[in-house]
Protein backbone atom coordinates (compact mmCIF):
# COMPACT_ATOMS: atom_id res chain seq x y z
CA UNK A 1 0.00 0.00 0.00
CA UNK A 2 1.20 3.41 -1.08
CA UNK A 3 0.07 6.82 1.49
CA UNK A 4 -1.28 9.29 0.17
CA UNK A 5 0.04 12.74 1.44
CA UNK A 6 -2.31 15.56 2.53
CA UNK A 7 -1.69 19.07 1.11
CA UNK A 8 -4.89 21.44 1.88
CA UNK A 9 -8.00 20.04 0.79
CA UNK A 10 -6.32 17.76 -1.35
CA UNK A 11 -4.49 14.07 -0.65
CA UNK A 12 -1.54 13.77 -3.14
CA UNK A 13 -1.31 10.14 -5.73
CA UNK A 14 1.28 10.06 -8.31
CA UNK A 15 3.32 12.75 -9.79
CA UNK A 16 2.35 12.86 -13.50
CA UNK A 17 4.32 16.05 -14.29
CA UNK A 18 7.61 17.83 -12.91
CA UNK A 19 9.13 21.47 -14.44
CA UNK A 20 11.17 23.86 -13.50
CA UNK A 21 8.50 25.79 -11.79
CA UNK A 22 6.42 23.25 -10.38
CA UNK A 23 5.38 19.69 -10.43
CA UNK A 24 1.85 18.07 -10.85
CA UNK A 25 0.00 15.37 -8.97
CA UNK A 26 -3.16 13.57 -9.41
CA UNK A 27 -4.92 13.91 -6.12
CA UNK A 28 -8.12 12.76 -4.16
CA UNK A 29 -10.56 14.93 -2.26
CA UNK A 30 -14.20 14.72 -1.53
CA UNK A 31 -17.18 16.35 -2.35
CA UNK A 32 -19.79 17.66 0.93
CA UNK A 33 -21.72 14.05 0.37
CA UNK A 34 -18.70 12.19 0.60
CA UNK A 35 -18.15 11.78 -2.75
CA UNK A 36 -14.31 11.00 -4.29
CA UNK A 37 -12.78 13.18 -6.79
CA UNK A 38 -9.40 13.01 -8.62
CA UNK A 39 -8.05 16.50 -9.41
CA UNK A 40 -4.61 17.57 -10.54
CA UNK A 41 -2.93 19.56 -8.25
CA UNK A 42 0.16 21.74 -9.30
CA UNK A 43 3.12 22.22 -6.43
CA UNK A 44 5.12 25.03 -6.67
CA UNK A 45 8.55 24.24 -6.27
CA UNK A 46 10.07 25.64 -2.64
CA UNK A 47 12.86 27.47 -4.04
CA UNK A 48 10.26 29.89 -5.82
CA UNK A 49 8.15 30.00 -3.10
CA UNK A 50 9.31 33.09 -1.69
CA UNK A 51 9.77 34.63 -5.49
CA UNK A 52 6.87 37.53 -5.13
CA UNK A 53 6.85 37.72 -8.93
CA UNK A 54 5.98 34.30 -9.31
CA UNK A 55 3.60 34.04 -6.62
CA UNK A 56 1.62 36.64 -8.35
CA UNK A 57 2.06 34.93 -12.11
CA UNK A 58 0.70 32.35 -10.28
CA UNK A 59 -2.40 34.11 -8.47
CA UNK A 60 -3.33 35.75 -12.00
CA UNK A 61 -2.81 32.62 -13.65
CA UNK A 62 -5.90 30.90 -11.14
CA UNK A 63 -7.64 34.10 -11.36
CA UNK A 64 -7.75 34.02 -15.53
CA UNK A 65 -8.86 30.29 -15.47
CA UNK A 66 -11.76 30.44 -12.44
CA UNK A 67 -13.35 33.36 -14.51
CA UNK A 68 -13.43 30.64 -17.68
CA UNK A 69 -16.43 28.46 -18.29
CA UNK A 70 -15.83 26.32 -21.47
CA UNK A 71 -15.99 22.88 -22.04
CA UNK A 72 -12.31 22.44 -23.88
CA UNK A 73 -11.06 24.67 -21.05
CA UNK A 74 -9.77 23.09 -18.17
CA UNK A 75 -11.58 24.66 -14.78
CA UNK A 76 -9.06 25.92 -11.96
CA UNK A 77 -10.55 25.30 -8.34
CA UNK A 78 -8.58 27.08 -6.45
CA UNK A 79 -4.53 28.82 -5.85
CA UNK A 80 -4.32 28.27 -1.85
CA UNK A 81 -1.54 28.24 0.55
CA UNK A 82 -1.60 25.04 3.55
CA UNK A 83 1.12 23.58 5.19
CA UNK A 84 3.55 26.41 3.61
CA UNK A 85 3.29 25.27 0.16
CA UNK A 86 1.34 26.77 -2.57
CA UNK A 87 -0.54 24.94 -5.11
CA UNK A 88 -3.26 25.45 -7.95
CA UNK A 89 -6.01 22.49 -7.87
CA UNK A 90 -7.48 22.40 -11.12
CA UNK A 91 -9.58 19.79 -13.10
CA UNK A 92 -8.10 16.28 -13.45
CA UNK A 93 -7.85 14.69 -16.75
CA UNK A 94 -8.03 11.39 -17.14
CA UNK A 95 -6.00 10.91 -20.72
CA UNK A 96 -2.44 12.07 -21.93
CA UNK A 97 -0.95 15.42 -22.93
CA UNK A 98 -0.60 15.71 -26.79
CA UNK A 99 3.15 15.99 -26.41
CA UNK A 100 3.06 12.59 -25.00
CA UNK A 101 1.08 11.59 -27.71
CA UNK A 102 3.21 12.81 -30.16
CA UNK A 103 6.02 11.16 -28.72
CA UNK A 104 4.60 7.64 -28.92
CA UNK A 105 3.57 8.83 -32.48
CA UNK A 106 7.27 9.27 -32.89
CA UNK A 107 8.32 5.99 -31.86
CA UNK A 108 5.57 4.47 -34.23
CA UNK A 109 7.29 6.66 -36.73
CA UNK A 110 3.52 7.84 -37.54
CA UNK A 111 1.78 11.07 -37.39
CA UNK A 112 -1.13 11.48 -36.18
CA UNK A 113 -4.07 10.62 -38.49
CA UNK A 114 -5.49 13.74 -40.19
CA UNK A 115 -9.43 13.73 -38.65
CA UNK A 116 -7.62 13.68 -35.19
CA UNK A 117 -5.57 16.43 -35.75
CA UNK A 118 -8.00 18.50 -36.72
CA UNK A 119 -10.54 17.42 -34.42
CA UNK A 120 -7.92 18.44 -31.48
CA UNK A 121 -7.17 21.96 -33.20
CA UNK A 122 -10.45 22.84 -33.56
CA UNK A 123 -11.51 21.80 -29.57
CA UNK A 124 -8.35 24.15 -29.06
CA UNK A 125 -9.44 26.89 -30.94
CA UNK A 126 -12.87 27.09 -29.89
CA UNK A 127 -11.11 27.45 -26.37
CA UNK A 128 -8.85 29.78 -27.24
CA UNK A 129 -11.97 31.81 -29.11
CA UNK A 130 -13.71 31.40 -25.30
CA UNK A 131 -10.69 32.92 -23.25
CA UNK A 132 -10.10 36.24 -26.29
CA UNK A 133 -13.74 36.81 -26.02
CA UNK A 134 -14.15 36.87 -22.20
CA UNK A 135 -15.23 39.47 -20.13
CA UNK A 136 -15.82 40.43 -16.57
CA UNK A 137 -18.85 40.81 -14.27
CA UNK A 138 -19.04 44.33 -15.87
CA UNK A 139 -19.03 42.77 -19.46
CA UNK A 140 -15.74 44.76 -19.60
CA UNK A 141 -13.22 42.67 -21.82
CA UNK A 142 -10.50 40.87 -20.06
CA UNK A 143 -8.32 41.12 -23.63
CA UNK A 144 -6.48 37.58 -22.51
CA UNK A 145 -3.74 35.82 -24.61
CA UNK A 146 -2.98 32.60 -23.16
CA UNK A 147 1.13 32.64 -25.00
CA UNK A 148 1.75 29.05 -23.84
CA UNK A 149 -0.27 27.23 -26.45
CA UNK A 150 2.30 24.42 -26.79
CA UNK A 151 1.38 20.24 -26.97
CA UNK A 152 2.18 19.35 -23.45
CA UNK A 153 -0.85 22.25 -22.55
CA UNK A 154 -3.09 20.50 -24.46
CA UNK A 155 -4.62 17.38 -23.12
CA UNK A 156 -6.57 14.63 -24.76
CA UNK A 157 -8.77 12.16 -22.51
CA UNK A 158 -9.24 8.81 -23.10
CA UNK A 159 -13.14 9.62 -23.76
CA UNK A 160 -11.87 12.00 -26.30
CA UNK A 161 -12.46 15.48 -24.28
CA UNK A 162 -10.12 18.22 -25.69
CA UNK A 163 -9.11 20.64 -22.57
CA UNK A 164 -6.09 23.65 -23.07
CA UNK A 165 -4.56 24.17 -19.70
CA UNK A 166 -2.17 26.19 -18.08
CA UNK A 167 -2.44 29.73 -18.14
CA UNK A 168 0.75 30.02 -16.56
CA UNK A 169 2.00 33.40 -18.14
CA UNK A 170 -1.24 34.19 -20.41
CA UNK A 171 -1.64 37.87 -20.37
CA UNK A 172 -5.07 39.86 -19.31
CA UNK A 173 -6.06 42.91 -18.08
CA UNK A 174 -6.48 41.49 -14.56
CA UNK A 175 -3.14 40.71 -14.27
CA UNK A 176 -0.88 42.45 -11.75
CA UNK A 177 2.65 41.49 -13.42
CA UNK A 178 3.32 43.44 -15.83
CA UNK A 179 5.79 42.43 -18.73
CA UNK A 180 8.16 44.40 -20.04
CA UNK A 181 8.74 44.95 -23.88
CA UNK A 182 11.75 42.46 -24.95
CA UNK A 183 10.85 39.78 -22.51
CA UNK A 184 10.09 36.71 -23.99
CA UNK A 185 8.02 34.11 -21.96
CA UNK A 186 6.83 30.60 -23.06
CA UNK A 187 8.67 28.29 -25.26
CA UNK A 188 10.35 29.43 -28.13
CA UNK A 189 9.82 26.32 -30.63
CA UNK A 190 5.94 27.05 -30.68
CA UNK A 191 6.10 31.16 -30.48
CA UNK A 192 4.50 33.48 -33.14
CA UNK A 193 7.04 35.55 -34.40
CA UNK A 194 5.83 38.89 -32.90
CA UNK A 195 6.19 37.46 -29.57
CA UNK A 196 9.83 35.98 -30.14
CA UNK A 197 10.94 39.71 -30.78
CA UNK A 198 9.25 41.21 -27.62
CA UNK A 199 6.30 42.89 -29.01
CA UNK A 200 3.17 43.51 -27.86
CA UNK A 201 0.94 40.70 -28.32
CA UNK A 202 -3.06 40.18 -29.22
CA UNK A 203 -4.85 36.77 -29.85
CA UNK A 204 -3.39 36.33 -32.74
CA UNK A 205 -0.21 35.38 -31.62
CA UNK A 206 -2.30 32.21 -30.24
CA UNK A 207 -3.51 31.48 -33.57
CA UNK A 208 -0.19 31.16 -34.88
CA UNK A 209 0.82 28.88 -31.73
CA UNK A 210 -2.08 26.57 -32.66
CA UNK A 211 -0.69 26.41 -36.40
CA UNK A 212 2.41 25.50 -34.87
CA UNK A 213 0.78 22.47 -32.83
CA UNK A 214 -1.48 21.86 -36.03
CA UNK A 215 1.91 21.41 -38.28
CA UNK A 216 3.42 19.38 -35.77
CA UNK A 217 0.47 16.43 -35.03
CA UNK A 218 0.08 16.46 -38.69
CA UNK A 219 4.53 15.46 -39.23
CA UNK A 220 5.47 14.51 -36.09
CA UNK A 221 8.31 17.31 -35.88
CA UNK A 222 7.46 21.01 -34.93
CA UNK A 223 7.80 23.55 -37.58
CA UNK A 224 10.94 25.37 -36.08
CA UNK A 225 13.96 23.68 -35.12
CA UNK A 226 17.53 24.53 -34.21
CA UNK A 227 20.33 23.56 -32.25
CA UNK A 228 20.33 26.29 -30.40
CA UNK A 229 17.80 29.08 -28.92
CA UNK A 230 19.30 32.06 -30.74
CA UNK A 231 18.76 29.91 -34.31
CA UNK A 232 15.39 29.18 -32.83
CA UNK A 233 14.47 32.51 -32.38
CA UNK A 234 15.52 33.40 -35.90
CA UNK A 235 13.60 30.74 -37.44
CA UNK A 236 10.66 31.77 -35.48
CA UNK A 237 11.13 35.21 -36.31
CA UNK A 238 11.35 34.52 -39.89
CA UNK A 239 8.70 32.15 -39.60
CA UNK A 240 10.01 29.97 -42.10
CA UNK A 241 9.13 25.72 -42.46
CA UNK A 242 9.52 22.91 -44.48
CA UNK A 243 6.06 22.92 -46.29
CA UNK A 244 3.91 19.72 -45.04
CA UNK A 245 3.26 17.96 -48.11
CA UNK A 246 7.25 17.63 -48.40
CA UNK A 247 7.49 15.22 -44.79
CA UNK A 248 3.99 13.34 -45.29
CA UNK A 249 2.68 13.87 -48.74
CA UNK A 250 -0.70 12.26 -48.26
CA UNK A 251 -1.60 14.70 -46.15
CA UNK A 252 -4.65 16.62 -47.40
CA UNK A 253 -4.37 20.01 -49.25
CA UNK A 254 -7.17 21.49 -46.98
CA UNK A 255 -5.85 20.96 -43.77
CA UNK A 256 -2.47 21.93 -44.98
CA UNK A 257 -3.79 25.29 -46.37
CA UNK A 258 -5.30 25.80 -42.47
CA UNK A 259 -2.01 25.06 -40.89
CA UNK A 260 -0.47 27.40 -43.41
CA UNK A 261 -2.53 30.44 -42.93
CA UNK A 262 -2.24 29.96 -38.93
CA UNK A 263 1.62 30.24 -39.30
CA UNK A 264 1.67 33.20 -41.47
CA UNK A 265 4.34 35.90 -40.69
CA UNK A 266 2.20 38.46 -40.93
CA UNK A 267 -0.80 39.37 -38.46
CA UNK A 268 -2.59 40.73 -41.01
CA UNK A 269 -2.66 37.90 -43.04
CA UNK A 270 -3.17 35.07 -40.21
CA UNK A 271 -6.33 34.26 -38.99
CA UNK A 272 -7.97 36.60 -37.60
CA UNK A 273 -9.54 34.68 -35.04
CA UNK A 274 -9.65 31.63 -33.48
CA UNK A 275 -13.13 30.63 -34.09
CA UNK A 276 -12.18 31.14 -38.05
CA UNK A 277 -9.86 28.44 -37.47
CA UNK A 278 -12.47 26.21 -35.65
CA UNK A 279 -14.39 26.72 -39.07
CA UNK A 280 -12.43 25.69 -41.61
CA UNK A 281 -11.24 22.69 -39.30
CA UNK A 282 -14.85 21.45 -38.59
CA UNK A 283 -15.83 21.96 -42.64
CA UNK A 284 -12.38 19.69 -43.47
CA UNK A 285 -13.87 17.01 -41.11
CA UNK A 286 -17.49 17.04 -42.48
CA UNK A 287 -15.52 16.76 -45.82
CA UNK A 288 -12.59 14.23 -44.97
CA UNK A 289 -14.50 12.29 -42.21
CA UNK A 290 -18.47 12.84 -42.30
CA UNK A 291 -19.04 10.80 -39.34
CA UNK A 292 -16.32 12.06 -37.20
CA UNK A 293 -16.91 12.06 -33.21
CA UNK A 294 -15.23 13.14 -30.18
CA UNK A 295 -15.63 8.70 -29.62
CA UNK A 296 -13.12 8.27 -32.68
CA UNK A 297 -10.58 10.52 -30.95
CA UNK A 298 -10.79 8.77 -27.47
CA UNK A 299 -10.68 4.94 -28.96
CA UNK A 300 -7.67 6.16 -30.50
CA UNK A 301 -5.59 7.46 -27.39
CA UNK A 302 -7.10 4.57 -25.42
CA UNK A 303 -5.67 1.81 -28.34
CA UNK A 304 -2.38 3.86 -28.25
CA UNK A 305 -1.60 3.68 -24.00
CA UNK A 306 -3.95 0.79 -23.38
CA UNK A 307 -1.04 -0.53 -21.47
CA UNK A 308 -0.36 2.86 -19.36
CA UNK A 309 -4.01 2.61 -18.78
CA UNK A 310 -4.19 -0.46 -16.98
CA UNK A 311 -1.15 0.15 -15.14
CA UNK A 312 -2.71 3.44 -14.00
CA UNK A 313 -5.66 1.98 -12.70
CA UNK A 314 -3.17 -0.84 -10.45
CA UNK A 315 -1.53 1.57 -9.00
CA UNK A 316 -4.43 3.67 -8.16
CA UNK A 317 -5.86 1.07 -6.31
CA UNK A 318 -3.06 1.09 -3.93
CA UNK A 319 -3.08 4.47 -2.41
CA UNK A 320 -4.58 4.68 1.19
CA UNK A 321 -5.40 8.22 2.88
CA UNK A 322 -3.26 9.48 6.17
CA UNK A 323 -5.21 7.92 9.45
CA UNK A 324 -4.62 11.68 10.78
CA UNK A 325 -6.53 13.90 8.32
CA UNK A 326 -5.98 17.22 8.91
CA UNK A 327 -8.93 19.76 8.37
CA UNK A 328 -6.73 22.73 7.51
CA UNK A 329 -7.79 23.33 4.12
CA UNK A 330 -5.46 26.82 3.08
CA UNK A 331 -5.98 29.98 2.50
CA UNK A 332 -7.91 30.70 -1.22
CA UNK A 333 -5.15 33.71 -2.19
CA UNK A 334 -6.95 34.06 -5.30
CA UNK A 335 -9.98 36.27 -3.40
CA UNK A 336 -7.01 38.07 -1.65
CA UNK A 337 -7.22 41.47 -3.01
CA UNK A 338 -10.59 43.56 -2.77
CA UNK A 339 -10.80 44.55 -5.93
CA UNK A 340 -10.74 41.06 -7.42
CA UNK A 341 -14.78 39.44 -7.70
CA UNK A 342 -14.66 36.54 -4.66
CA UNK A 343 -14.39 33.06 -6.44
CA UNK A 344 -17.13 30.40 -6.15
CA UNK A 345 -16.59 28.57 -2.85
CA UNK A 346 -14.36 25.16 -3.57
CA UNK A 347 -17.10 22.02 -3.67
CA UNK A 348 -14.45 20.36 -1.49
CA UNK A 349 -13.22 18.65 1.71
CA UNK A 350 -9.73 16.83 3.20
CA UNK A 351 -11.90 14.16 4.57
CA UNK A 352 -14.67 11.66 3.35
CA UNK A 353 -17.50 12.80 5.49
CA UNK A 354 -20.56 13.66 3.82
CA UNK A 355 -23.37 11.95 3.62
CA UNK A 356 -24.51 10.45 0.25
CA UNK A 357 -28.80 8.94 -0.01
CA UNK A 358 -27.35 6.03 -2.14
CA UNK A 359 -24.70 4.92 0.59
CA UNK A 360 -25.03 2.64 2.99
CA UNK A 361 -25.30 3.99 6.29
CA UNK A 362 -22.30 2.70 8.39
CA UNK A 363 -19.85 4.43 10.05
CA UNK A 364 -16.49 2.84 10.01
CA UNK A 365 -14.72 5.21 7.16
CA UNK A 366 -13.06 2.95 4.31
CA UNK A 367 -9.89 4.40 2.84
CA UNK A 368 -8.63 1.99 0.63
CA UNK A 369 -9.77 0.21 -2.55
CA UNK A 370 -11.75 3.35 -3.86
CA UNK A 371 -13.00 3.38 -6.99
CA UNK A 372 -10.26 5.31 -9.24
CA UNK A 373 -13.31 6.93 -11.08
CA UNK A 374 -14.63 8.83 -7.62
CA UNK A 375 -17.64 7.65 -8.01
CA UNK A 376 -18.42 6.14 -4.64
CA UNK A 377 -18.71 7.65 -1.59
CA UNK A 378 -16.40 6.59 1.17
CA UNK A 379 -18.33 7.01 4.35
CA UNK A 380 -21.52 7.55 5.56
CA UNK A 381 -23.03 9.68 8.22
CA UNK A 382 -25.02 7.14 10.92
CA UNK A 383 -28.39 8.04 10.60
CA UNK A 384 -31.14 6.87 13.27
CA UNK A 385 -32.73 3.68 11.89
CA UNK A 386 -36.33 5.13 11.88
CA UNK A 387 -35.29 8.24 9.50
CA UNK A 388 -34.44 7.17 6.08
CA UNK A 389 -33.99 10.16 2.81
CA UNK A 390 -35.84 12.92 5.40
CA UNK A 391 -38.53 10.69 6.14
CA UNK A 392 -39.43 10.07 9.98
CA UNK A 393 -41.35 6.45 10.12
CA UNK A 394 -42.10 7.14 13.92
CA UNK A 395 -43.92 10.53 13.53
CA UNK A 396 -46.02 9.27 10.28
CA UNK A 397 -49.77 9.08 10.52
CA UNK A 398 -50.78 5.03 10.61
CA UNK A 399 -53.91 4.25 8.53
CA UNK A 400 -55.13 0.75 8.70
CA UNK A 401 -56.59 -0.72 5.31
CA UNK A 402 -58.67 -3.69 4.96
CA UNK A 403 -57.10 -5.97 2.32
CA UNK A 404 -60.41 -7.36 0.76
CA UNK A 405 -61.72 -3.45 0.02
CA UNK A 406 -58.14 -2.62 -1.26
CA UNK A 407 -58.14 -5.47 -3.57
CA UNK A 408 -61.65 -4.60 -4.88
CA UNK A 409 -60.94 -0.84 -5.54
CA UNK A 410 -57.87 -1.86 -7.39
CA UNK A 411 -59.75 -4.36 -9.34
CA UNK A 412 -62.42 -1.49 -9.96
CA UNK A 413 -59.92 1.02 -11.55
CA UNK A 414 -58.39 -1.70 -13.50
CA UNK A 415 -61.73 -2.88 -14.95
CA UNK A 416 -63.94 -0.56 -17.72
CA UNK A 417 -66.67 1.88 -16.53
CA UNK A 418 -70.38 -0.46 -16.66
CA UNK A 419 -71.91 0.06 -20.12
CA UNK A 420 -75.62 2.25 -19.89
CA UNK A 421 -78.53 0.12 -21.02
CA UNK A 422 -79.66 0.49 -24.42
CA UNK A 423 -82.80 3.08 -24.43
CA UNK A 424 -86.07 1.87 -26.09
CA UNK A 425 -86.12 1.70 -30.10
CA UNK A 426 -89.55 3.39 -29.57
CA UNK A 427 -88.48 7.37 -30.10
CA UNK A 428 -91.80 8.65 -28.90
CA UNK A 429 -91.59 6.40 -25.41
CA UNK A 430 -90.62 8.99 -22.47
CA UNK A 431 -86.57 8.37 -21.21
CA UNK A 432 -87.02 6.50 -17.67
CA UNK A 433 -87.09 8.46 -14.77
CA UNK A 434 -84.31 8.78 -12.39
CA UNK A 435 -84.80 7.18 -8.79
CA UNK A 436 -85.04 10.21 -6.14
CA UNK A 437 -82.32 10.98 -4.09
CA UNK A 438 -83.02 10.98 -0.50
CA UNK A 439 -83.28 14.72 1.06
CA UNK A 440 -81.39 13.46 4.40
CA UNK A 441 -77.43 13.96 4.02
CA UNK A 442 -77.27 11.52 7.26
CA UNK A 443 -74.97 9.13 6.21
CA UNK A 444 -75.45 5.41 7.46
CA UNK A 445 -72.81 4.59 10.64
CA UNK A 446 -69.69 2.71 9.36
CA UNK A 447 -69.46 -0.28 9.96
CA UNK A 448 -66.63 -1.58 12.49
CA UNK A 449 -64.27 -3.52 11.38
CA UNK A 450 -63.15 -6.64 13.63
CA UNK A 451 -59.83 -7.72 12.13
CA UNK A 452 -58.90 -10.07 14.83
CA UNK A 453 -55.67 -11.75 15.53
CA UNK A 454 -55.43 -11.96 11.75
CA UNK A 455 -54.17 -8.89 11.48
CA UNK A 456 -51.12 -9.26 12.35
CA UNK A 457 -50.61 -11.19 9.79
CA UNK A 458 -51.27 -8.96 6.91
CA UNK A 459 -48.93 -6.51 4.59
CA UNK A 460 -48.26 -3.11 6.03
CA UNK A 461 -47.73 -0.31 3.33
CA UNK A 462 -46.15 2.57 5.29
CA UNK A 463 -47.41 6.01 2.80
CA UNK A 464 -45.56 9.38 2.98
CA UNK A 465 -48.79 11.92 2.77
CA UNK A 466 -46.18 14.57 2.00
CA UNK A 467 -45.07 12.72 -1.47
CA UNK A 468 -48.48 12.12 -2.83
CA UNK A 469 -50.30 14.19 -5.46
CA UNK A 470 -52.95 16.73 -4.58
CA UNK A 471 -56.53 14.91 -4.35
CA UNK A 472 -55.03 11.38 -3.83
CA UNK A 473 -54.49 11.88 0.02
């Protein structure tokens, strides 16, 4: 068994990515009914944990991403502080990075397959359209450029789900770092070329970063490469490539043109937006592949780490929570300044107990051999045996039924109304005459009902009055 280590809200698995800045873990926390969750959580290194600069990059970066709702986006929880470390917990993937992908394309010595390289650049540029187009409470434009739009930021589940992470060092006008003209940030073999010579940059730069990712899944080698950054930056400057047809000439003239007009030199030129891109992609794949779905995609990442998969899912199985959970969850910096708009509150908790209606109601807490999808709950609250879902047995009204009129009045609404008698073939013969009604509203004494010992014997139906319809109480 493997121990899972605490940090915040969160309990730490398996490290699935390390940088220079920070590493990333899949993680397990729990929901307010006592629900698992996997989310990824990213650790900032210590040594730049007292690096004010980066603390903020960091802040804006959480603050960009909570204030994003899009499906191909992936949704940032929360930038806290616990234990003296600061992290970003952010939506967990279940799939690979495209840069991993591409590497296992490389050692296939295949690309990827046309309709999933388009399928994955258009996911990313309807994201990308999302996050240029975003504004604030005030519907005051946040004007962000993400300037990371690289592989390893893009990842691909093994349903097929498209998400663009890590807005690291994307730009917006909620950000308190300021960067100065000449600095470069993000990584030179995927920059446009107006942001490797330090100039002020607008979403178009992204578009040309997506070209670059585009070229790349469609020959299994980026666009730009040198043997050294300086070279790199002068290729990227120059924005000059191989064409595609010329490394994998059966790739299709459409998508070729796309990538092409992404990685234009000049802004003017490119794209103009991202959701252009997204439509010329999705009218190549109605073309190319009419019955193209995100299913296609995720059958083919699943058939390329089927192994990875399985060994995933082992391992999972052998993490076990701390027996002392602590219930210091942080401090949420992202809601630290007053200006900023508070964050929704974090749907989560360091330990499993909520109460779920669906769980079995026992109180010994189980910590090991979760489900690795988070779908079951963990523990379960005690509740008194009498109140089950809200409903109290003990203070329910008791109605006692005799079983031979029951069965009768169900048999009556079962069987079809009693068919009038035919009226007299005569037409001049007067219709018969109703029987009077009696004047007297007295109605006749019920008569009591002497069940005996038998009834003890019989069913007992136990009715919550508060449930049923109106006029069937």
């Amino acid at each position: 068994m493997r121990r899972a280590q605490q940090l915040g809200r969160y309990h730490l698995l398996d490290r699935i990515a390390f940088g220079g800045m920070a590493e990333i873990y899949r993680a397990k926390t729990f929901d307010a009914h006592g629900h698992g969750h996997l989310v990824a959580v990213k650790r900032v290194l210590a040594h730049l944990a007292e690096d004010d600069d980066f603390i903020q990059m960091l802040v804006d970066e959480a603050k960009i991403a909570s204030l994003l709702r899009h499906g191909n986006i992936a949704r940032v929880y929360e930038f806290a502080r616990a234990h003296g470390e600061y992290f970003i917990a952010m939506e967990h993937v279940d799939g690979k990075d495209t840069r991993t992908i591409l590497e296992r394309c490389r050692q296939k010595k295949r690309p990827m397959p046309p309709e999933h390289a388009a399928y994955v650049a258009a996911e990313v540029a309807s994201a990308l359209h999302a996050a240029h187009t975003a504004v604030d409470g005030k519907r005051r434009p946040l004007r962000i450029v993400h300037r990371d739009v690289s592989p390893s930021n893009i990842i691909v589940s093994y349903t097929g789900e498209v998400k663009l992470c890590d807005f690291g060092i994307a730009k917006a006008t909620l950000s308190k770092v300021n960067t100065k003209t000449g600095v470069i940030k993000g990584k030179v073999k995927y920059m446009s070329p107006e942001q490797a010579l330090g100039r002020k940059l607008d979403h178009r730069s992204d578009v040309f970063s997506l070209g670059s990712c585009l070229y790349e899944m469609l020959t299994r080698v980026p666009p730009f490469t040198a043997s050294n950054e300086m070279d790199l930056l002068i290729k990227v400057r120059d924005a000059k490539y191989r064409p595609i047809a010329d490394l994998v000439p059966s790739t299709p003239p459409e998508i070729e043109a796309i990538a092409d007009r992404c990685l234009t030199r000049s802004r003017a030129q490119r794209y103009q937006t991202a959701a252009e891109v997204e439509a010329d992609l999705r009218a190549f794949l109605r073309r190319y592949v009419p019955n193209y779905s995100r299913s296609h995609l995720g059958r083919y990442v699943r058939k390329a780490f089927a192994a990875e998969i399985e060994r995933e899912l082992r391992m999972l199985e052998e993490y076990v929570l701390a027996d002392d959970v602590s219930d210091d969850v942080g401090e949420n910096l992202i809601a630290r300044d007053p200006e900023d708009v508070a964050p929704a509150a974090v749907p989560f908790q360091p330990r499993p107990t909520g109460t779920a209606s669906h769980a079995v109601a026992d109180s010994q807490v189980t910590r090991a051999g979760e489900d690795p999808d988070g779908e079951h709950s963990t523990t379960a609250e005690r509740r008194p045996d009498h109140v089950a879902d809200g409903f109290d047995l003990h203070g329910a009204h008791t109605m006692i039924l005799d079983p031979a009129r029951h069965v009768a009045r169900a048999r009556s609404r079962t069987q079809p109304p009693p068919v009038p008698p035919p009226r007299p073939r005569n037409p001049s013969a007067p219709p018969p005459v109703p029987p009077a009604r009696p004047r007297t509203r007295t109605q006749p004494p019920r008569p009591v009902l002497d069940f005996g010992d038998e009834i003890h014997h019989e069913e007992t139906m136990i009715l919550d009055r508060g449930r049923l319809r109106p006029g069937r109480g």
